[in-house]
Protein backbone atom coordinates (compact mmCIF):
# COMPACT_ATOMS: atom_id res chain seq x y z
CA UNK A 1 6.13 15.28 16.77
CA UNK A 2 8.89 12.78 16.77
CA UNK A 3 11.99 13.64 18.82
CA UNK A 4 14.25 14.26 16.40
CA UNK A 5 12.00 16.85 14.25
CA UNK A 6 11.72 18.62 17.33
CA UNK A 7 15.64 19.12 17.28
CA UNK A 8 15.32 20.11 13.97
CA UNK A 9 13.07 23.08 14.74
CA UNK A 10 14.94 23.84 17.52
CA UNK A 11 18.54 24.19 15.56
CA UNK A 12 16.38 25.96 13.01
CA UNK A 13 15.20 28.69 15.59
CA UNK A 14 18.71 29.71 16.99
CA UNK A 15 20.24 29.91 13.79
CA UNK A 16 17.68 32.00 12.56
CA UNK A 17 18.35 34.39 15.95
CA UNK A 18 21.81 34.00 15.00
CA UNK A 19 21.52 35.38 11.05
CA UNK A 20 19.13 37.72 12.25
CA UNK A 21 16.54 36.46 9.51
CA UNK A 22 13.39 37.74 10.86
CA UNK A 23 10.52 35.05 10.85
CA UNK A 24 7.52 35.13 9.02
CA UNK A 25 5.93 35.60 12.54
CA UNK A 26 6.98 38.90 13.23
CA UNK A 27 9.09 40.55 16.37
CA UNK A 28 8.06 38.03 18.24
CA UNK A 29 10.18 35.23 16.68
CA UNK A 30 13.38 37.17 17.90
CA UNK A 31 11.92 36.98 21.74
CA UNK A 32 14.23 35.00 23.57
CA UNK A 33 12.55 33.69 26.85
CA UNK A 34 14.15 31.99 29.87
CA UNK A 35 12.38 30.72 32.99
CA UNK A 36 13.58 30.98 36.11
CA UNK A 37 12.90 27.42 37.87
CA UNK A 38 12.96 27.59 40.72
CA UNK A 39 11.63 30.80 41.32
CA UNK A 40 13.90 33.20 43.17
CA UNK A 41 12.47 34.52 46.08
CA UNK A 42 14.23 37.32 47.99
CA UNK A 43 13.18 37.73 51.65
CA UNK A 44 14.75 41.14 53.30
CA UNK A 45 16.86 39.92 56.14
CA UNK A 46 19.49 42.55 55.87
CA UNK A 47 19.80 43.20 52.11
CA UNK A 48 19.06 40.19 49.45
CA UNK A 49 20.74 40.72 45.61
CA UNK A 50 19.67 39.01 42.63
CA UNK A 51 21.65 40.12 39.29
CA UNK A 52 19.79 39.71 36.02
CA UNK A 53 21.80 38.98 32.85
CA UNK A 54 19.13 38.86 29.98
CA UNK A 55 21.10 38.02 27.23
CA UNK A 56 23.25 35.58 28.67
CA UNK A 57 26.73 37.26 28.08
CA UNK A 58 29.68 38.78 30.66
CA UNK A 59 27.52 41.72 31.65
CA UNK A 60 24.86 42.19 34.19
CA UNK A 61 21.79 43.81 33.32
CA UNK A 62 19.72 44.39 35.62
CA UNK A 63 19.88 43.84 39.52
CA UNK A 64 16.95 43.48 42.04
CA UNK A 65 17.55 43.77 45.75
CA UNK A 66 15.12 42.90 48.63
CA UNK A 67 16.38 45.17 51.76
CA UNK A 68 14.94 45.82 55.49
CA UNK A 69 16.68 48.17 58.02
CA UNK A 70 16.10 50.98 60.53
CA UNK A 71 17.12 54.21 60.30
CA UNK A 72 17.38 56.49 63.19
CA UNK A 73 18.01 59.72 64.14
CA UNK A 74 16.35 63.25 66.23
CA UNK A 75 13.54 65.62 64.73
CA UNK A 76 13.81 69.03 65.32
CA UNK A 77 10.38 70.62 66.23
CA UNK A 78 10.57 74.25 67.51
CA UNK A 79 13.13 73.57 71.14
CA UNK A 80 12.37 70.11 71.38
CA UNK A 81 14.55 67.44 70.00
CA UNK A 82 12.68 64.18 69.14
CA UNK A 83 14.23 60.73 68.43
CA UNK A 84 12.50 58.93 65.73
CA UNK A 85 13.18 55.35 64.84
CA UNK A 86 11.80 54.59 60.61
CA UNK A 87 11.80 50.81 60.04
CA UNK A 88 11.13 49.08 56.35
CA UNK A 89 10.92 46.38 54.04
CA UNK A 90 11.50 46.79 50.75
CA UNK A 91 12.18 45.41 47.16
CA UNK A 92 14.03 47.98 44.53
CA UNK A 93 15.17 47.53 41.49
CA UNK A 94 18.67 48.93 40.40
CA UNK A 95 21.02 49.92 37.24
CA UNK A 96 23.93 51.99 37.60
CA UNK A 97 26.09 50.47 40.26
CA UNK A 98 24.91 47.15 39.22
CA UNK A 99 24.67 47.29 35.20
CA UNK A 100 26.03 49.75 32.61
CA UNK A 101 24.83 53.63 33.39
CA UNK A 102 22.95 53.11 29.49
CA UNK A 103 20.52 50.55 30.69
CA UNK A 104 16.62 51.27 32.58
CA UNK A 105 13.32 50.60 33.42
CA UNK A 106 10.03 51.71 30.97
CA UNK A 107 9.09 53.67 33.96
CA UNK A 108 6.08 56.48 34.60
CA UNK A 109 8.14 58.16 37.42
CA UNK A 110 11.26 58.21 38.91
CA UNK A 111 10.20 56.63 42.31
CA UNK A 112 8.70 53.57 41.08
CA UNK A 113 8.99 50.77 37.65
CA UNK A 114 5.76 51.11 36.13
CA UNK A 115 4.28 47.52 36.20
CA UNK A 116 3.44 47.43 32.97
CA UNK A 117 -0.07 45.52 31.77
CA UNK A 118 0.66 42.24 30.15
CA UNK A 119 0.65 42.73 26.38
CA UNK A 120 1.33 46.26 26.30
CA UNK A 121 4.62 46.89 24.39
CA UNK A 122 7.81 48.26 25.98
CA UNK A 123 10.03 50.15 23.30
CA UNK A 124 11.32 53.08 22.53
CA UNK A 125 8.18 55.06 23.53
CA UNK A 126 8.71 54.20 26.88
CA UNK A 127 10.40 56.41 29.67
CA UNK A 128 13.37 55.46 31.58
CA UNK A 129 15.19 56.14 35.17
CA UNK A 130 18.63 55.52 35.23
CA UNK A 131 19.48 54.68 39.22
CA UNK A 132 17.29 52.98 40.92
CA UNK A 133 13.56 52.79 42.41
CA UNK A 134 11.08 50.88 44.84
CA UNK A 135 9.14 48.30 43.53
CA UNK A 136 7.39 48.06 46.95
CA UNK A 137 8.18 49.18 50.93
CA UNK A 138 6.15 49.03 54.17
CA UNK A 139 7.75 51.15 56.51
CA UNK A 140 6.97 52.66 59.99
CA UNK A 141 7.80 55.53 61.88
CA UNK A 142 8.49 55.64 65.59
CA UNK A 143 8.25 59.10 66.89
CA UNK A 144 9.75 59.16 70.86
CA UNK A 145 9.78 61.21 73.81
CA UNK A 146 8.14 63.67 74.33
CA UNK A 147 5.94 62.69 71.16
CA UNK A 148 5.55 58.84 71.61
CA UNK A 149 3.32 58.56 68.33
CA UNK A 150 3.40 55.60 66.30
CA UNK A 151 3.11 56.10 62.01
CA UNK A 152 1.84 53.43 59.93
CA UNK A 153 2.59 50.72 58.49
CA UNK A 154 2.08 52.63 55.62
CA UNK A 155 3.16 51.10 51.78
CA UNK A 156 3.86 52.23 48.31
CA UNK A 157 5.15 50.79 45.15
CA UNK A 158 3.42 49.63 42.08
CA UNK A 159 4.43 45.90 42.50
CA UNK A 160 3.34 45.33 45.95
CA UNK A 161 0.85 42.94 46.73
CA UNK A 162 0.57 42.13 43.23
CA UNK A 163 2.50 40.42 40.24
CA UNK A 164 3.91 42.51 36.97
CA UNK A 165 6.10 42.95 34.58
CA UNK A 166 9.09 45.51 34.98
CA UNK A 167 9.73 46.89 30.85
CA UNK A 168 13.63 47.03 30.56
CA UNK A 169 16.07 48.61 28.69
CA UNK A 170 19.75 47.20 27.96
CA UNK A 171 22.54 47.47 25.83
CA UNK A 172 24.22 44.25 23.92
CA UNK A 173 27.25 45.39 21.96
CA UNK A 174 26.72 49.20 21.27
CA UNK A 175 22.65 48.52 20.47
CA UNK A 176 19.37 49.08 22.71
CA UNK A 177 17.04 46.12 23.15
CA UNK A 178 14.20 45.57 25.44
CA UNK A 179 12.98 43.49 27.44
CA UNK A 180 10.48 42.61 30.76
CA UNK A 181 11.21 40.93 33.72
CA UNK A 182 7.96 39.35 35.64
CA UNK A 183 8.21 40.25 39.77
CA UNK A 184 5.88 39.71 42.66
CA UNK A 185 6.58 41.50 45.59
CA UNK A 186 4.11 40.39 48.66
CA UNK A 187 1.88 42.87 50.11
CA UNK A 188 3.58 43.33 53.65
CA UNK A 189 7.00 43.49 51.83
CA UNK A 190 8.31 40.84 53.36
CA UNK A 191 9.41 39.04 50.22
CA UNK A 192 10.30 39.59 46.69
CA UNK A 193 9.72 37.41 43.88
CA UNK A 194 11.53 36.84 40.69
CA UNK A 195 9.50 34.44 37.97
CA UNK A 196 11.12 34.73 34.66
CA UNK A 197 11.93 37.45 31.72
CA UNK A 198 12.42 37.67 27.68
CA UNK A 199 14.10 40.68 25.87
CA UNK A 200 14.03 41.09 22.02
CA UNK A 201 16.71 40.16 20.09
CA UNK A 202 16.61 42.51 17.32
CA UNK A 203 17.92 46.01 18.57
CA UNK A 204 16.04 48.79 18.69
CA UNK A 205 12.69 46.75 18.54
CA UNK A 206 9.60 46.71 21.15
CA UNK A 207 8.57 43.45 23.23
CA UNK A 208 4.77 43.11 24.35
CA UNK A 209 5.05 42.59 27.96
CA UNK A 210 4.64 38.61 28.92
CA UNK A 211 5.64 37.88 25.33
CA UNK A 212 7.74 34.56 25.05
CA UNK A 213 8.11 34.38 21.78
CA UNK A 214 8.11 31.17 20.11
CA UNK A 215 7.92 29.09 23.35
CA UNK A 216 5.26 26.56 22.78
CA UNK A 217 2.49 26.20 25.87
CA UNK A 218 4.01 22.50 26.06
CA UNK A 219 7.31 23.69 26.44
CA UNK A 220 6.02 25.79 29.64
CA UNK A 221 4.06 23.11 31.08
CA UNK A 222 6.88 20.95 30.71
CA UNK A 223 9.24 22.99 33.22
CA UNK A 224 6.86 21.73 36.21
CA UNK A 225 8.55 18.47 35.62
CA UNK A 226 11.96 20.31 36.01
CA UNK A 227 13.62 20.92 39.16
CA UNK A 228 16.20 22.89 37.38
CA UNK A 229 18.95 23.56 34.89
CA UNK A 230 21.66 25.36 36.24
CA UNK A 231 25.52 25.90 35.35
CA UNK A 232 28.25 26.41 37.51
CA UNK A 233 32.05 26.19 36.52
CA UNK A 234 30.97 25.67 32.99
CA UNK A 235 29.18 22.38 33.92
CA UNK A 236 25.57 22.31 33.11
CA UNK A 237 23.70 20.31 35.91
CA UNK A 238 19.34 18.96 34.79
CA UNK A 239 17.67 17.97 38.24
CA UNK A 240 14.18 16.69 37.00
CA UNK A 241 10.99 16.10 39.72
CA UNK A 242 9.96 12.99 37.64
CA UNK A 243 10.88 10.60 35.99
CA UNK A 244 10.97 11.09 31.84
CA UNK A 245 11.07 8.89 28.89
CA UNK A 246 13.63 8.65 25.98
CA UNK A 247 14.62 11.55 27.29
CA UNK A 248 18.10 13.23 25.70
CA UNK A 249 20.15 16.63 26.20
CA UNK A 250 22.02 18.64 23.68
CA UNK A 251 23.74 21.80 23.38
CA UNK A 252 23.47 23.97 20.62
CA UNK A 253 25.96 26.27 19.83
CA UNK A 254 24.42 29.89 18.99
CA UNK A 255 24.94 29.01 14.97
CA UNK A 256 22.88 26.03 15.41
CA UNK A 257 25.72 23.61 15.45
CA UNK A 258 24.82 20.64 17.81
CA UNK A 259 27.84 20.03 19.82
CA UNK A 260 27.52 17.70 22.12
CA UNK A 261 24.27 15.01 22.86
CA UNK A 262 23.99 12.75 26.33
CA UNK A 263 20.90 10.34 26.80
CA UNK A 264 19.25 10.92 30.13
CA UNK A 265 19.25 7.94 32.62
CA UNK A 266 18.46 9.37 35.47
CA UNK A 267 16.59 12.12 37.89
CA UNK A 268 20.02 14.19 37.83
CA UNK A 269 22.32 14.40 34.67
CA UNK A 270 25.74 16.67 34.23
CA UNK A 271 26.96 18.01 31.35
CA UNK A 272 30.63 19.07 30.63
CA UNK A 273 30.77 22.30 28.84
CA UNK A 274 34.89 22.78 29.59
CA UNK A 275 35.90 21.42 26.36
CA UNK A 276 33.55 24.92 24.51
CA UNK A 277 35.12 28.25 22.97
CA UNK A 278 33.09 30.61 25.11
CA UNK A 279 30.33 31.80 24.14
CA UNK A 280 26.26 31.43 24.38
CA UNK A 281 24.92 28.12 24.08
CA UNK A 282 21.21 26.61 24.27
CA UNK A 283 20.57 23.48 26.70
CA UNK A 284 17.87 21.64 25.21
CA UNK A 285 16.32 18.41 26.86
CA UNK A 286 13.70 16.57 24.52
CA UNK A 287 11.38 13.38 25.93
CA UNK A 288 8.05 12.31 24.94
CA UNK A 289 6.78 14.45 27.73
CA UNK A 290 7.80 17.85 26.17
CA UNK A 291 10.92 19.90 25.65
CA UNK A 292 12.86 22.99 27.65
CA UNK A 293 16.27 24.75 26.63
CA UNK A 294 18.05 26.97 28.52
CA UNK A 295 20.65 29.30 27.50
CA UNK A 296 24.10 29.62 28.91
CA UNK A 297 26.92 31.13 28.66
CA UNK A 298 30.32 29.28 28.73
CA UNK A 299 33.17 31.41 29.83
């Protein structure tokens, strides 16, 4: 497809998501995905953050935290007083402190996210814990004189050792939407990490977990070629691995307005987004390789 039909879609899409017009396709068309490239990986030296903002606007939805620590103190057993030493590594993820008390996790428990099965929809049939819970922890228990007994490792959480998707609720303006977030925590909780997540646009509407909408597979194979997209200070940096051809960026307003278009000459390319009302805004690079946007939001 030439270059500039592929625009055309594109401005088509978000204007749709804009309007609200549902697509012909179904819920799905109203999933907006976003990749996280590079991944973020959270290692628990101390306590790691990560805050999630799904839909790209002034509130955080979601935070994940990768934390390791000892906690000490004495056991009472009959006359004796024993001093224990607990040490773990874990990953959690959290709403209340870090995102509006409305928002939570499609959860089966109140320990532990439910990793939910790719495909399997998250909606309003889901249940939900409102603070926070362990996505995975190894932990061990030093028990000391007179005892001197060792416990564990021992391990729980439904994430660890294994990639899933966490089923989210959040609120955008007074409405519920949903959404997942894909996590991997490693099996001797020594790391956490965060691959990418989609929410449904239309409120009060299920997602199938893994869905990403109407991202095309040569849209996601596509991203291996880019190091990544970031914005800070409202300036929109594209780092790319390789080299691309007749490659061009442009941002799209959320009506579907393009409003501003730079060719790409080189590995690295930086685009001004100062001169913008705030708002979100879509990111979208186009060669003959393939095609990624990004959503930001300018403040």
């Amino acid at each position: 497809m030439e270059k500039s039909n592929n625009l055309n879609l594109k401005i088509k899409r978000y204007a749709a998501l804009a309007t609200g017009v549902t697509a012909a396709a179904g819920a799905s068309a109203q999933v907006t995905y976003t990749d996280i490239n590079p991944d973020v990986v959270l290692t628990p030296t101390g306590t790691a953050q990560y805050l999630l903002n799904l839909d790209g606007d002034a509130v955080i939805d979601m935070g994940l935290v990768a934390a390791s620590g000892t906690v000490t103190g004495v056991f009472t057993a009959g006359t004796l007083q024993v001093p224990y030493t607990l040490s773990y590594d874990a990953g959690v993820a959290l709403f209340g402190t870090a995102a509006p008390a409305t928002n939570g996790w499609m959860g089966a428990s109140s320990d532990y996210p439910s990793n939910v099965p790719n495909g399997n929809a998250i909606g309003a049939a889901g249940t939900f814990y409102q603070a926070q819970g362990i996505v995975g922890n190894v932990q061990s228990t030093y028990f000391g004189p007179p005892a001197n007994i060792q416990y564990g490792p021992y391990s729980y959480g439904n994430f660890l050792g294994t990639e899933g998707y966490i089923g989210v609720r959040f609120d955008i303006s007074g409405s519920t939407h949903y959404g997942w977030v894909r996590v991997e925590m490693a099996s001797n909780g020594t790391s956490m990490t965060i691959k990418d997540y989609a929410y449904n646009a239309t409120p009060n509407t299920a997602i199938a977990a893994g869905d990403m909408g109407t991202v095309g597979v040569n849209e996601v194979n596509f991203e291996n070629a880019i190091q990544f997209i970031s914005n800070q200070n409202n300036q929109v940096t594209v780092k790319m691995n390789t080299t691309i051809t007749n490659g061009m960026i442009n941002v799209i307003s959320i009506d579907g307005k393009n409003v501003a278009s730079i060719n790409v000459n080189s590995q690295t390319e930086l685009v001004d987004l100062s001169n913008l009302s705030s708002g979100i805004y879509m990111v979208n690079l186009t060669s003959n390789e393939g095609t990624i946007t990004k959503k930001f939001y300018v403040r």
